[in-house]
C-alpha atoms as a PDB file:
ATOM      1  CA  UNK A   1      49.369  14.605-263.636  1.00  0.00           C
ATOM      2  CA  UNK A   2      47.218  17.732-262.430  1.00  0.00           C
ATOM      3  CA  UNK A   3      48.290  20.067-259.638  1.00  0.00           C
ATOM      4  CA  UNK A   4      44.536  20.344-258.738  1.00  0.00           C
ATOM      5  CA  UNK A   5      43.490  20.743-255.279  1.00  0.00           C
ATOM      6  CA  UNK A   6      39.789  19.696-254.120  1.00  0.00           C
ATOM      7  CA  UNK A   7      38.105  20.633-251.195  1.00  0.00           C
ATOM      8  CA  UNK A   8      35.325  18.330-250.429  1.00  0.00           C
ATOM      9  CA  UNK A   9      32.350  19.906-248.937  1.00  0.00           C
ATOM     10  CA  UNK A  10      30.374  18.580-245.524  1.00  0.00           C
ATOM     11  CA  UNK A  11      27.496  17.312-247.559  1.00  0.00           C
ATOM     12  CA  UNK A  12      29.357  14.986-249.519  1.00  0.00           C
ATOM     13  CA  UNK A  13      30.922  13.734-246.374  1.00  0.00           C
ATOM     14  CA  UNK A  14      28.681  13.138-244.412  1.00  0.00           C
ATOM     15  CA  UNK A  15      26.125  11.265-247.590  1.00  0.00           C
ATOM     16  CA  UNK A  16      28.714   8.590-246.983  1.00  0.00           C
ATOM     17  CA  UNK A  17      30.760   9.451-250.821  1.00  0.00           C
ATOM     18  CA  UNK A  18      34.047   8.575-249.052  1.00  0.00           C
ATOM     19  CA  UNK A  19      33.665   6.507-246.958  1.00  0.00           C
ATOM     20  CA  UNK A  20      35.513   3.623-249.468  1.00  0.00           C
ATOM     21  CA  UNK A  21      37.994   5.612-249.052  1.00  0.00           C
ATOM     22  CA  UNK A  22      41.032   4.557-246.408  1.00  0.00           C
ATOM     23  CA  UNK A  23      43.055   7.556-247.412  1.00  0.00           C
ATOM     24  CA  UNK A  24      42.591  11.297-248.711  1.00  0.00           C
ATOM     25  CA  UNK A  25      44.195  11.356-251.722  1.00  0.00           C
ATOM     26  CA  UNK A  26      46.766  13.815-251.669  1.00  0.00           C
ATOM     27  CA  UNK A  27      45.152  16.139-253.898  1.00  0.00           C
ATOM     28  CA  UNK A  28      42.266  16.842-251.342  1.00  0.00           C
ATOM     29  CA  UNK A  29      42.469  19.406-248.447  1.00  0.00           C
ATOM     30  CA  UNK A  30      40.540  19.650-245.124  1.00  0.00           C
ATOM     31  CA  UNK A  31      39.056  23.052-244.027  1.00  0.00           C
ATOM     32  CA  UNK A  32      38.314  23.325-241.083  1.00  0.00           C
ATOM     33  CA  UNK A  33      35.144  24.883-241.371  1.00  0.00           C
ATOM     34  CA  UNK A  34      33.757  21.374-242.873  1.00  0.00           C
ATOM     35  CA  UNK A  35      35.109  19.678-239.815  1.00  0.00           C
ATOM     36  CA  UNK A  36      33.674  21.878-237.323  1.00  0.00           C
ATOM     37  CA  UNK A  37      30.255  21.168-239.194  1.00  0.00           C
ATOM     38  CA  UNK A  38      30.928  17.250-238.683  1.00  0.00           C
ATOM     39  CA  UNK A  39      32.282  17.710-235.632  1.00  0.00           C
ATOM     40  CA  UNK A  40      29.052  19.406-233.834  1.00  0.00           C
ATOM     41  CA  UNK A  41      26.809  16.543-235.020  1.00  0.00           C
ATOM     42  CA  UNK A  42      29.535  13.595-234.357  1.00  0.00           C
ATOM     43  CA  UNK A  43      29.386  11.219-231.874  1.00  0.00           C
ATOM     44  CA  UNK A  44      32.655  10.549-229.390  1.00  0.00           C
ATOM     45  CA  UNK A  45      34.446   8.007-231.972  1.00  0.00           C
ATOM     46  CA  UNK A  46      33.481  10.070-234.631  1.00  0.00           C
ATOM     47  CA  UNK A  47      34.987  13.195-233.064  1.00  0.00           C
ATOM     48  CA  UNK A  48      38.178  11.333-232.253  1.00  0.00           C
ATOM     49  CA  UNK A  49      38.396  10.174-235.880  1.00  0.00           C
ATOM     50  CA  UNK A  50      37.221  13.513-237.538  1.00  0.00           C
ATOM     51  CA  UNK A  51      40.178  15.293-234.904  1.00  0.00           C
ATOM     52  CA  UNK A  52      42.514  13.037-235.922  1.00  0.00           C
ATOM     53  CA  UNK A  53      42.135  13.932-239.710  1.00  0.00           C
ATOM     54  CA  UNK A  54      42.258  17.651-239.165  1.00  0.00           C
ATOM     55  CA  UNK A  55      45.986  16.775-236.900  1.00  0.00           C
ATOM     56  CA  UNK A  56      47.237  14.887-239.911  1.00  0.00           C
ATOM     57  CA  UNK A  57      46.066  17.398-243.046  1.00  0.00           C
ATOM     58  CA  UNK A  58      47.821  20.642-240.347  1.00  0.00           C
ATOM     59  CA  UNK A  59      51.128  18.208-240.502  1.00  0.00           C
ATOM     60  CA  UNK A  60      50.919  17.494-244.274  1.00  0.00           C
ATOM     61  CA  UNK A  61      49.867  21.292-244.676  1.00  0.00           C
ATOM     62  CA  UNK A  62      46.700  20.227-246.160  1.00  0.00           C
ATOM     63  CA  UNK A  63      44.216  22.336-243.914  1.00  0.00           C
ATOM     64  CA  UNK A  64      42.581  25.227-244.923  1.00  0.00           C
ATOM     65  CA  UNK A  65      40.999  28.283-242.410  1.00  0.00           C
ATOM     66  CA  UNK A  66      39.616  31.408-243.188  1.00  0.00           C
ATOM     67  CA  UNK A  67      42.296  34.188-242.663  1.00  0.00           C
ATOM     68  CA  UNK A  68      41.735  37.502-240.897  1.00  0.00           C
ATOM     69  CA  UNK A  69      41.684  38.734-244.270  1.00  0.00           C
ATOM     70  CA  UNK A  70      38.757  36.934-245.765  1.00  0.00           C
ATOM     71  CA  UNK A  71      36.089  37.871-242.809  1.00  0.00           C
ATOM     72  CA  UNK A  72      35.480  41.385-244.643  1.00  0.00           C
ATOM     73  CA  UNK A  73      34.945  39.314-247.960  1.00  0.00           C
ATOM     74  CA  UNK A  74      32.626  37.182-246.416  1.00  0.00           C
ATOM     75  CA  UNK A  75      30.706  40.036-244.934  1.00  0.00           C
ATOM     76  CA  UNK A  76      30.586  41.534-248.317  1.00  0.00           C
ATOM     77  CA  UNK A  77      29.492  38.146-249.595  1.00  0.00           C
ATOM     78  CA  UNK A  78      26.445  37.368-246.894  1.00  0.00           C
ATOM     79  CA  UNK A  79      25.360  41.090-247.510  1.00  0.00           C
ATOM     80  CA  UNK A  80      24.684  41.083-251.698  1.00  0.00           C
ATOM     81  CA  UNK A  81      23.341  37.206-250.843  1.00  0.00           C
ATOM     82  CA  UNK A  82      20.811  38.809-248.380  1.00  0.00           C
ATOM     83  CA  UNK A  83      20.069  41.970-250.835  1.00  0.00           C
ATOM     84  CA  UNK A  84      19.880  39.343-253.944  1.00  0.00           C
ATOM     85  CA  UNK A  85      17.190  37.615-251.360  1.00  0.00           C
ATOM     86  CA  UNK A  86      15.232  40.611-250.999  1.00  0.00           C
ATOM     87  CA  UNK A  87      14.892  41.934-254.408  1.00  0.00           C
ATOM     88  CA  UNK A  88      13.919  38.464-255.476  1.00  0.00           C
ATOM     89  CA  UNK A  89      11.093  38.824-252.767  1.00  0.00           C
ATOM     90  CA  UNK A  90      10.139  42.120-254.038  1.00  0.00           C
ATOM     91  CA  UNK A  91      11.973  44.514-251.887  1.00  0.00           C
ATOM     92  CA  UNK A  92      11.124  42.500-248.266  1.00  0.00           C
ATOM     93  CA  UNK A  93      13.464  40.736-246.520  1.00  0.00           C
ATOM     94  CA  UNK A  94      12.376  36.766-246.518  1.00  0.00           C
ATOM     95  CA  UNK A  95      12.875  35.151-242.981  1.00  0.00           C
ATOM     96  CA  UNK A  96      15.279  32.595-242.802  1.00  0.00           C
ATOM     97  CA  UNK A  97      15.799  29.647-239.586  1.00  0.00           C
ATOM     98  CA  UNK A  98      19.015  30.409-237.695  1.00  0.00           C
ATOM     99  CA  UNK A  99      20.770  27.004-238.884  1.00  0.00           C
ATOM    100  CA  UNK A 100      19.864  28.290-242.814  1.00  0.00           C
ATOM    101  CA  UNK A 101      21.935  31.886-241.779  1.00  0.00           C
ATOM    102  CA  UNK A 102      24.644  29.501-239.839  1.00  0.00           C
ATOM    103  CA  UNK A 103      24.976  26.896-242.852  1.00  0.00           C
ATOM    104  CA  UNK A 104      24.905  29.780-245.562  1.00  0.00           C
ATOM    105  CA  UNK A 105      28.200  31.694-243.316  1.00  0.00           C
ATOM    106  CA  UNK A 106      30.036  28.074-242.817  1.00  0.00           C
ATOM    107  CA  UNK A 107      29.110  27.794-246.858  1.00  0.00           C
ATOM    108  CA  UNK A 108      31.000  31.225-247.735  1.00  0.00           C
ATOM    109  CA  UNK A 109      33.545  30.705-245.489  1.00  0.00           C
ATOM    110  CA  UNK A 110      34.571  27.483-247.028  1.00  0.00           C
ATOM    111  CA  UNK A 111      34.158  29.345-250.090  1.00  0.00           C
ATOM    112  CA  UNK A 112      36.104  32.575-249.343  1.00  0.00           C
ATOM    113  CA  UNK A 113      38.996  29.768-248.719  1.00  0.00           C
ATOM    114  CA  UNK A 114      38.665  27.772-250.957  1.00  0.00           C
ATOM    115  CA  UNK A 115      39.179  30.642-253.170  1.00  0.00           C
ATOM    116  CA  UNK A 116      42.038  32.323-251.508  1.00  0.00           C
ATOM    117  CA  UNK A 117      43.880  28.544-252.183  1.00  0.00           C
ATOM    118  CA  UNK A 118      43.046  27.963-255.796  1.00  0.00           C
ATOM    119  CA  UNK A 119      41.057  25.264-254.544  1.00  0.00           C
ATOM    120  CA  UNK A 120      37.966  23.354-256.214  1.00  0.00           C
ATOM    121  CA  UNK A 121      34.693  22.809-253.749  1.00  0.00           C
ATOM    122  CA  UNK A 122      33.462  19.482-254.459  1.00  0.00           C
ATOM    123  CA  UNK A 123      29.889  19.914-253.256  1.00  0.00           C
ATOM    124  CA  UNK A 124      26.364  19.074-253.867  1.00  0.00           C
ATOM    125  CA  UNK A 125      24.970  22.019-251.815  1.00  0.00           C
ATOM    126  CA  UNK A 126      22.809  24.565-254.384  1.00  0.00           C
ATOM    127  CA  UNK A 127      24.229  27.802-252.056  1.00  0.00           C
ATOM    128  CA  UNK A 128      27.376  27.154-253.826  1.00  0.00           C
ATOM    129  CA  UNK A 129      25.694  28.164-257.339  1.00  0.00           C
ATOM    130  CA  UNK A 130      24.483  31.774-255.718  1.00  0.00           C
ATOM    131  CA  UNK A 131      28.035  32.408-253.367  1.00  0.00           C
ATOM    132  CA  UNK A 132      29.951  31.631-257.367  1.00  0.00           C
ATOM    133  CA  UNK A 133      28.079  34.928-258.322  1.00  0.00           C
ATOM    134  CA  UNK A 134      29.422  37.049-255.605  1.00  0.00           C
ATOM    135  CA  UNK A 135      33.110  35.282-254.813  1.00  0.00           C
ATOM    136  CA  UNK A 136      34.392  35.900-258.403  1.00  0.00           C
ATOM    137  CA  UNK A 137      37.099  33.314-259.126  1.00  0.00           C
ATOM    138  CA  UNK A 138      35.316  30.714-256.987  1.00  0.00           C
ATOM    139  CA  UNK A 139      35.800  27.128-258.676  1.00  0.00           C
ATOM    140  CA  UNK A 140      32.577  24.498-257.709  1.00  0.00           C
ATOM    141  CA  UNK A 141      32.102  20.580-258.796  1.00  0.00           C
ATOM    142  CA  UNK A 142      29.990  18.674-258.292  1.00  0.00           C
ATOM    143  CA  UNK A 143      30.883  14.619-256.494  1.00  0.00           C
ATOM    144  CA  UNK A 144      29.765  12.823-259.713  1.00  0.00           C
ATOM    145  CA  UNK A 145      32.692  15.235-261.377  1.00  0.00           C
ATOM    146  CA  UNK A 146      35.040  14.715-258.699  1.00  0.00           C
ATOM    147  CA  UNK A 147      34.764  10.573-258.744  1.00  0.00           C
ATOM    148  CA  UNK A 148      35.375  10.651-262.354  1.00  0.00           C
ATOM    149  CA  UNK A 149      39.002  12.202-262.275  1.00  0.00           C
END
């Protein structure tokens, strides 16, 4: 039996990955961060059922946040990601939408986490493969891994 924790990331929610599934397996845990994401684009009953999810996993300790201490690591983290961007581009700063800059801080939030718990990211998202090369220690797999445990 492994003491393994996942974290499954918004994208594989929301594709639909779990939805055969009636319960979280007690291995998983809920970060907020994810569940904000969901929540914004939810509809009432999805809210409701997305709320009560994040009650249960704070009862059964299962819920993740970022702590006060993480927010400078994530700072760190946007700010080599945003240099690495602009040396690729030849020393000029590429533009980026709003929602790309708000999806890339939920991403390294649920990454500084994730990390700070020992906690696997079960994700499809490709951000995940740059944020690894600045959050040192960060572990990342992908759903087809995950299903296969």
């Amino acid at each position: 039996m492994t003491n393994r924790k996942y974290l499954v990331d918004t994208n594989v929610i929301s594709s639909g990955a779990l939805a055969r599934r009636a319960e979280l397996p007690r291995s998983e845990q809920i970060s907020c961060v994810v569940y904000t994401e969901l929540m914004i684009a939810a509809d009432a009953k999805e809210f409701r059922a997305y709320l009560a999810t994040w009650r249960r996993a704070a009862r059964e300790s299962r819920l993740i946040a970022p702590a006060f201490d993480d927010w400078e690591t994530v700072a760190r983290s946007l700010h080599r990601l945003a240099q690495e961007r602009k040396q690729a581009a030849g020393g000029k700063s590429p533009s980026r939408a709003s929602a790309a800059k708000q999806e890339l801080l939920a991403d390294v939030l649920i990454a500084i986490s994730a990390r700070r718990e020992g906690i696997i990211v079960v994700t499809d998202d490709t951000d995940f493969q740059a944020i690894k090369r600045h959050v040192k220690g960060l572990r990342v797999m992908t759903p087809a891994e995950f299903f296969e445990w």
